[in-house]
C-alpha atoms as a PDB file:
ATOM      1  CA  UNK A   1      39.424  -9.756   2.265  1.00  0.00           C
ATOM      2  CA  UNK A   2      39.193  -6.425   4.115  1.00  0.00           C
ATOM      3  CA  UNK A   3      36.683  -4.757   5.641  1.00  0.00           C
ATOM      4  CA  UNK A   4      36.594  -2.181   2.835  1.00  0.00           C
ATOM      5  CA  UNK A   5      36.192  -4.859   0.144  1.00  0.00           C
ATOM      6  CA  UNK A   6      32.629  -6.422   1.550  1.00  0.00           C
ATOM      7  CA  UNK A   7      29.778  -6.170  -0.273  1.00  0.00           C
ATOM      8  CA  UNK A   8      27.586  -5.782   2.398  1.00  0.00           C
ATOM      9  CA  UNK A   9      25.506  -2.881   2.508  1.00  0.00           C
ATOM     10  CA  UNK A  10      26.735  -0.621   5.580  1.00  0.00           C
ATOM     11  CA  UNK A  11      25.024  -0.674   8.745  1.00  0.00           C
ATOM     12  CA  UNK A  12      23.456   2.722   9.169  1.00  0.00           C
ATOM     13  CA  UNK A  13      23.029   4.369   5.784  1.00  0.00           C
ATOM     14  CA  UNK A  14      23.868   7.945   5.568  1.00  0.00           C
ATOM     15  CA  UNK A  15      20.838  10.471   6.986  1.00  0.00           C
ATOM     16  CA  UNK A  16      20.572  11.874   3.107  1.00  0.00           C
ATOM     17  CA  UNK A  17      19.596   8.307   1.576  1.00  0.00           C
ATOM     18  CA  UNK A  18      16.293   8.220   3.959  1.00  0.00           C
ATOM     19  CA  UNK A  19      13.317   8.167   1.659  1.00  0.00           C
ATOM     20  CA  UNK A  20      10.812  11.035   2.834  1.00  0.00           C
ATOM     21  CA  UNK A  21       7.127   9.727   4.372  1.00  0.00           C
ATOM     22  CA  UNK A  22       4.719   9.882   1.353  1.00  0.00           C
ATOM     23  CA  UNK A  23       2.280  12.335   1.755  1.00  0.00           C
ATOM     24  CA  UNK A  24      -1.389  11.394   2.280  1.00  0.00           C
ATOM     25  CA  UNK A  25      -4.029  13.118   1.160  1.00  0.00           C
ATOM     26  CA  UNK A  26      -6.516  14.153   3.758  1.00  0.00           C
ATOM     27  CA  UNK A  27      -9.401  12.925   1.968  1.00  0.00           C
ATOM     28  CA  UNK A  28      -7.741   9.308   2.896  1.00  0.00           C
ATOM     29  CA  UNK A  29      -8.940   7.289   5.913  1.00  0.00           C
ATOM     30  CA  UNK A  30      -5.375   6.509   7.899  1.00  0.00           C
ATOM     31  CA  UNK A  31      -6.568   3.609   8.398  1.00  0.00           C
ATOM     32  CA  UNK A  32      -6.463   2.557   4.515  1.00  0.00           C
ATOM     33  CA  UNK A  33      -3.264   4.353   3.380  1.00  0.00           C
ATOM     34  CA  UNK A  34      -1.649   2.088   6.315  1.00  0.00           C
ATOM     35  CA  UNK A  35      -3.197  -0.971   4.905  1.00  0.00           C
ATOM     36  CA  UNK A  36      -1.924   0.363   1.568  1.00  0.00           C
ATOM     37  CA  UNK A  37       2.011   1.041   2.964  1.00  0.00           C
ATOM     38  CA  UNK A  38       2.122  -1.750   4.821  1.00  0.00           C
ATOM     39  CA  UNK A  39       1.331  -3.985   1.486  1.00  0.00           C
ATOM     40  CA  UNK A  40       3.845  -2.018  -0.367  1.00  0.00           C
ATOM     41  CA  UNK A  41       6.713  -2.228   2.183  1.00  0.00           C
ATOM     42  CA  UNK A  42       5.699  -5.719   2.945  1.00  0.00           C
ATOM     43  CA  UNK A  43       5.210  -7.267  -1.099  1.00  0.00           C
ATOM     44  CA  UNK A  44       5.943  -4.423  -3.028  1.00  0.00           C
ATOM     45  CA  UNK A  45       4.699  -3.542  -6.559  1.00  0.00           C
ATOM     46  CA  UNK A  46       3.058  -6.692  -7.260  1.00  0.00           C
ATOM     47  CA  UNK A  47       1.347  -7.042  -3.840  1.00  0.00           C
ATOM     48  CA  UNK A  48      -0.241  -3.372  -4.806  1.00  0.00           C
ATOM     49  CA  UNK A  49      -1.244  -4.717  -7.795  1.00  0.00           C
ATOM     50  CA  UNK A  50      -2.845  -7.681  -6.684  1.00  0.00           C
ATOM     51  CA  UNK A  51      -4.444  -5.452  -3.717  1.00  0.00           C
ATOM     52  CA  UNK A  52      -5.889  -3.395  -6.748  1.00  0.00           C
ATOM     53  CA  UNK A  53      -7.333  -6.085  -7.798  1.00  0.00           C
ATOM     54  CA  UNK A  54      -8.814  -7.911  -4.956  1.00  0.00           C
ATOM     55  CA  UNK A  55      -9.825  -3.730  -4.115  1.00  0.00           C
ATOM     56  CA  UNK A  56     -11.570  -3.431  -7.900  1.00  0.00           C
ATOM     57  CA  UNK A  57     -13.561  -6.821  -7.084  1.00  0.00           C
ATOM     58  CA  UNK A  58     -15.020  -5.997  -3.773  1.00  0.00           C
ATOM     59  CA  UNK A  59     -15.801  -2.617  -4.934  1.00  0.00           C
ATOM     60  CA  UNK A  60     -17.989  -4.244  -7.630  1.00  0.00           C
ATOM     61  CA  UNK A  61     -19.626  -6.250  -5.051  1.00  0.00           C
ATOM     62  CA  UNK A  62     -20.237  -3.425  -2.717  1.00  0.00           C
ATOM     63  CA  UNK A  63     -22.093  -1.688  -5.216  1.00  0.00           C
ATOM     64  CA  UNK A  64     -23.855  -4.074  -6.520  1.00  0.00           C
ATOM     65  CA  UNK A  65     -24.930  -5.117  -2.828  1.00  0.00           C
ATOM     66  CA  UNK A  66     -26.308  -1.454  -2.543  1.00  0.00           C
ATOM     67  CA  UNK A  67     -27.903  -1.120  -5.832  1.00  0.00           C
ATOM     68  CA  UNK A  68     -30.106  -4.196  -4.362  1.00  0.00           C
ATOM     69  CA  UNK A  69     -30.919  -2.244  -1.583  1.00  0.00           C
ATOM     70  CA  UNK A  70     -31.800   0.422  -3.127  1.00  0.00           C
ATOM     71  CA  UNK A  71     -34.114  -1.766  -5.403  1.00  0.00           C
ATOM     72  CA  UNK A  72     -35.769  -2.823  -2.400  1.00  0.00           C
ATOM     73  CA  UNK A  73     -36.218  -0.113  -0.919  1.00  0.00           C
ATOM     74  CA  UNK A  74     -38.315   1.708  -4.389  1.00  0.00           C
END
């Protein structure tokens, strides 16, 4: 087998196959879109989805903890 027949991906691939940065909207914490990219470049699609998910039940919580305190506080 020669070099030319590996299947290995090469090395350094070329300067043109780099994916751009995505872009980040201001309105976004950097804090959270790194939480965010790190759990898609760590676990991909399905880690996003089951960050969604664990994101979607704390939300409910969060609100629901303020609704109480807002309750209280009438």
């Amino acid at each position: 087998m020669t070099i030319s027949d590996s299947i290995d991906a090469p090395d350094d691939p070329p300067a043109d196959a780099q994916h751009p940065e995505p872009t980040v909207s201001p309105d976004i914490d950097p804090a959270i879109a790194e939480a965010v990219d790190g759990v898609g470049n760590r676990f991909g699609a399905q880690g996003l989805e089951q960050m969604i998910a664990y994101a979607e039940e704390a939300l409910s919580e969060a609100r629901a903890a303020l609704q109480r305190l807002a309750d209280a506080v009438e």
